[in-house]
Protein backbone atom coordinates (compact mmCIF):
# COMPACT_ATOMS: atom_id res chain seq x y z
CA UNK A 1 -187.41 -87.81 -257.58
CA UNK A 2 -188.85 -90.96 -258.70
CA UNK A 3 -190.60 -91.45 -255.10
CA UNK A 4 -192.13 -87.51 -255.28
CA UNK A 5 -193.90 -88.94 -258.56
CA UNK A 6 -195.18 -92.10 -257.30
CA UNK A 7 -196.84 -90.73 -254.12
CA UNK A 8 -198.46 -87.87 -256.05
CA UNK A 9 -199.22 -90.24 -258.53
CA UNK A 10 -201.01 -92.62 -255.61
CA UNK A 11 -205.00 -91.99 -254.99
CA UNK A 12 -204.47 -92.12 -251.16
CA UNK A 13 -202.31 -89.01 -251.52
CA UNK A 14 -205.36 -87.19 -253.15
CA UNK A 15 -207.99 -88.62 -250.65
CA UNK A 16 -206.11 -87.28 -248.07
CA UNK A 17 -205.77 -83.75 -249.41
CA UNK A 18 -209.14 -83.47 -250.11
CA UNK A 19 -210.14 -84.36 -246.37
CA UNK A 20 -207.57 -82.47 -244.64
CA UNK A 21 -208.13 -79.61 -247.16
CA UNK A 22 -212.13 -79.35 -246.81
CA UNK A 23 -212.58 -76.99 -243.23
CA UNK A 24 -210.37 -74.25 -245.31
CA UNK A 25 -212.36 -74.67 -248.74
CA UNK A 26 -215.25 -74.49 -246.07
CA UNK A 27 -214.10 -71.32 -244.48
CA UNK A 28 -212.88 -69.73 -247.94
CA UNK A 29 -216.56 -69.77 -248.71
CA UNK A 30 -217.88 -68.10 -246.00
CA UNK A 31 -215.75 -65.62 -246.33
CA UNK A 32 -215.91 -65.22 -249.98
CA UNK A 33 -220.23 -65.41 -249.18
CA UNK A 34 -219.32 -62.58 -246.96
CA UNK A 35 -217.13 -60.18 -249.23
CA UNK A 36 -220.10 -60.23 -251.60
CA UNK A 37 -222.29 -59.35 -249.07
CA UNK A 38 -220.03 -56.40 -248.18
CA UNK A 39 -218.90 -57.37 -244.91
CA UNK A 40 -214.98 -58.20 -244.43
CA UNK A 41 -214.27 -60.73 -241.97
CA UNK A 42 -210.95 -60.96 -241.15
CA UNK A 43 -211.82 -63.15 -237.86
CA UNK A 44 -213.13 -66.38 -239.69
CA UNK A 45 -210.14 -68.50 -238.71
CA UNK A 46 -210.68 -67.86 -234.91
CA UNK A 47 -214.29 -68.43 -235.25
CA UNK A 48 -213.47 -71.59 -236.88
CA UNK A 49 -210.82 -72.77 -234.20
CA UNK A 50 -213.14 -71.06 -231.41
CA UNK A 51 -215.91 -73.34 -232.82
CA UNK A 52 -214.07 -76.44 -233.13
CA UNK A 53 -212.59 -76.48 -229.58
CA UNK A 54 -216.21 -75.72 -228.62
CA UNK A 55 -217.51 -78.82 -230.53
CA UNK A 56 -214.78 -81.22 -229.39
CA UNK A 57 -214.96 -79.74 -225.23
CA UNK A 58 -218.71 -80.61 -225.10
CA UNK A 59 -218.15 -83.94 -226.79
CA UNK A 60 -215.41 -84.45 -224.57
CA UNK A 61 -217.48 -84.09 -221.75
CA UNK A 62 -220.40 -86.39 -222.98
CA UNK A 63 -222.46 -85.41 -225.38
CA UNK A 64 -223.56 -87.06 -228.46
CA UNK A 65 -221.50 -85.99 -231.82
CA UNK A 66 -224.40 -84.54 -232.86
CA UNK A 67 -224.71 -82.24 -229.64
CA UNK A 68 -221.13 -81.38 -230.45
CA UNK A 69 -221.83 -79.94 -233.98
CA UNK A 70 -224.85 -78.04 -232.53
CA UNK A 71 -222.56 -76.13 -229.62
CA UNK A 72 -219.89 -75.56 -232.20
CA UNK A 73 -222.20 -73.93 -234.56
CA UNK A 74 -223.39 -71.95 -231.57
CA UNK A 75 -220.06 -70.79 -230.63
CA UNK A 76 -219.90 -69.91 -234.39
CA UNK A 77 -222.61 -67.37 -234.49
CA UNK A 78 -221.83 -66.08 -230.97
CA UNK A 79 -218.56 -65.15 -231.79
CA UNK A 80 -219.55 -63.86 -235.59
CA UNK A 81 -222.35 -61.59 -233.78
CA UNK A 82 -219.72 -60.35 -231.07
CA UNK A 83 -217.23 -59.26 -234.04
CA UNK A 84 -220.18 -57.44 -236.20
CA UNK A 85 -220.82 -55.16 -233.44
């Protein structure tokens, strides 16, 4: 029990939570941004996975990080528009 305490105790623990744990706060909300607006996404975590293969295939392939972000965002929207409809 003693070892349960001192990693929870140890600041790495927490640094790592946070950074593994941001994408979901991230995607909790949008789709708390979208409840409000009246619109109930159920589809978010695909779009997010959808997006992020998206993002690391064109980075993968050569372009810059940057150019990565930009086609996952893309892939983002496309697939949000195609579940609206």
């Amino acid at each position: 029990m003693a070892e349960l305490w001192d990693l929870l105790a140890a600041p790495a623990f927490w640094v790592a939570v946070l950074r593994i744990a941001t994408p979901l706060v991230f995607g909790t909300l949008g789709v708390l941004l979208c409840e409000r607006a009246g619109v109930l996404n159920l589809g978010i975590e695909g779009i997010m996975v959808a997006g992020a293969f998206s993002g690391w295939l064109a980075v993968y392939l050569g372009l810059p990080l940057w150019g990565g972000v930009a086609v996952a965002a893309l892939t983002g929207v496309a697939f949000g528009r195609c579940m609206r409809s």
